[in-house]
Each structure stands twice: as structure tokens, then as C-alpha cells.
Protein backbone atom coordinates (compact mmCIF):
# COMPACT_ATOMS: atom_id res chain seq x y z
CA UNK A 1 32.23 -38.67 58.42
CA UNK A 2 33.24 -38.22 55.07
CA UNK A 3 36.29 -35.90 56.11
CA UNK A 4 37.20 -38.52 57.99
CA UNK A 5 37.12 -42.02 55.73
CA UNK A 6 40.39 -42.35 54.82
CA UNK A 7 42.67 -41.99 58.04
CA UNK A 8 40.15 -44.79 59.35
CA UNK A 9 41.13 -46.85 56.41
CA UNK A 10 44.47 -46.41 56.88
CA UNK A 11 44.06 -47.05 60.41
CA UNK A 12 41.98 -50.55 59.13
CA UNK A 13 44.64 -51.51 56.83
CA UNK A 14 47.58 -50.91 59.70
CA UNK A 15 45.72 -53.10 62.53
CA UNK A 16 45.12 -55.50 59.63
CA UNK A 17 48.63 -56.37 58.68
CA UNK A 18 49.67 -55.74 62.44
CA UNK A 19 47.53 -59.05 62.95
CA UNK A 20 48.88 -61.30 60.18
CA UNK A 21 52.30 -60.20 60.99
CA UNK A 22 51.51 -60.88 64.98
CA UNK A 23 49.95 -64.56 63.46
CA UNK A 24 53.18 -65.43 61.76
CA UNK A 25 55.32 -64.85 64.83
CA UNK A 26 53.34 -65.02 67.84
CA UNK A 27 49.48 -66.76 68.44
CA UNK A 28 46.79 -65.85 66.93
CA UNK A 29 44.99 -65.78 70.42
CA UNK A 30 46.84 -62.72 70.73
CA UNK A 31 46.80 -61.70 66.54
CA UNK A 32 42.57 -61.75 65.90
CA UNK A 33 42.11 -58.50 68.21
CA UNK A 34 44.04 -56.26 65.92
CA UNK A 35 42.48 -58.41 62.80
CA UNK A 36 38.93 -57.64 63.90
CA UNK A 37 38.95 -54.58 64.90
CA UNK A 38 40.82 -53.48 61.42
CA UNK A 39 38.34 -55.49 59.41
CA UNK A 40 35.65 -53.76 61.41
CA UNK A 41 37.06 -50.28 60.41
CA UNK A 42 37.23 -51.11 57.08
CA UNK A 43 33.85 -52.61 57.09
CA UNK A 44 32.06 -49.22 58.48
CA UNK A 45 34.06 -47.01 55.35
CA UNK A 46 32.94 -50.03 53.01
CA UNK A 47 29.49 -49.21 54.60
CA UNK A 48 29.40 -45.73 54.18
CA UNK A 49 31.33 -45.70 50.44
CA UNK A 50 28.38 -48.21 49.61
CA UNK A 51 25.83 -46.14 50.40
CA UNK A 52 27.20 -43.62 48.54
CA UNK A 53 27.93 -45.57 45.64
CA UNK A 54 27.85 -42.75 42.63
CA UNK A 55 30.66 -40.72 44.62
CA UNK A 56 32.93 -43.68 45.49
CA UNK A 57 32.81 -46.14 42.85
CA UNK A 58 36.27 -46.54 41.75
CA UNK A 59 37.01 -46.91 45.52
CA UNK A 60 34.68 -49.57 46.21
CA UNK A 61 35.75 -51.53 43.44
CA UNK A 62 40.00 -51.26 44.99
CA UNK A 63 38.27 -52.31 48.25
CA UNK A 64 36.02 -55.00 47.46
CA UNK A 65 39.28 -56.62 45.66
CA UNK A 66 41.56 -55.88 48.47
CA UNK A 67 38.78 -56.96 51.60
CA UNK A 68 38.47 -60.40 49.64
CA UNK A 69 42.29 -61.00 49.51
CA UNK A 70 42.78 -59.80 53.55
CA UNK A 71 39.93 -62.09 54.50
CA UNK A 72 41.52 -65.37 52.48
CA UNK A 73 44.89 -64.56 53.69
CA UNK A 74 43.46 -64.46 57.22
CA UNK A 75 41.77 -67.82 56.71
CA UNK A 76 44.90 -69.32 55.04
CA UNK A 77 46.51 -68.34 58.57
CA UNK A 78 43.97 -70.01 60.41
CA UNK A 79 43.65 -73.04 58.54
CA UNK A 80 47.71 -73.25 59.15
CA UNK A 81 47.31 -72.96 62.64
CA UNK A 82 44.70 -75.61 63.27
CA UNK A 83 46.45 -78.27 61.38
CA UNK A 84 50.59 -77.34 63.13
């Protein structure tokens, strides 16, 4: 697992900003699929960097910070669409 933590970050982070790019020009019926299953990605490296806290600090700090700002933008985009 650990040889493998970073390409499914990167893989997170991609689907993520896939999503909020597919929110801002198509639905977000069609958007929250790549959202979720990025945020789920991330969430099972968060996991495992968590559990391992001594080896990965620095790390968890960048992604705590960067999980919080992914999850308001996405709620900034929802809140949009509900009230167009």
C-alpha cells in the first residue's frame, strides 16, 4: 500500500477537479460521481497516512488543509445550484 499512496492521490485530486470543472459546465447529476469517488480516494490515503502518523506528518498536515478547501468549494457549488 504504501508504494502505492501517491498515484492514488493524484488519481483523487484529478477526479476531484474533473467534478467541479464538470459542475461549472454541465450538472452536477452528472459532476458528484467523479467528486465522490476522488474524495473517497483521498479519504483511504488520509486513512492510511493517519494511522501512520510519525512517518507522514508533514503530509497530513498539506492534506487536512487542502481536503477542507475541496469539500467547501464543493458545497459552495452545491449551494449555487440549488438556489439558480
Amino acid at each position: 500500500m504504501k508504494k502505492y499512496l501517491r498515484e492514488i492521490e493524484v488519481s483523487g485530486l484529478i477526479l476531484v477537479i474533473i467534478g467541479v470543472v464538470m459542475s461549472m459546465f454541465i450538472s452536477n447529476q452528472y459532476a458528484m460521481w467523479p467528486c465522490g469517488v476522488g474524495l473517497a480516494l483521498w479519504l483511504i490515503t488520509f486513512l492510511y497516512r493517519a494511522f501512520h502518523w510519525q512517518e507522514y506528518e508533514r503530509e497530513n498536515k498539506q492534506n487536512i488543509t487542502i481536503l477542507i478547501i475541496a469539500i467547501v468549494l464543493l458545497f459552495i457549488q452545491m449551494y449555487r445550484r440549488l438556489w439558480l
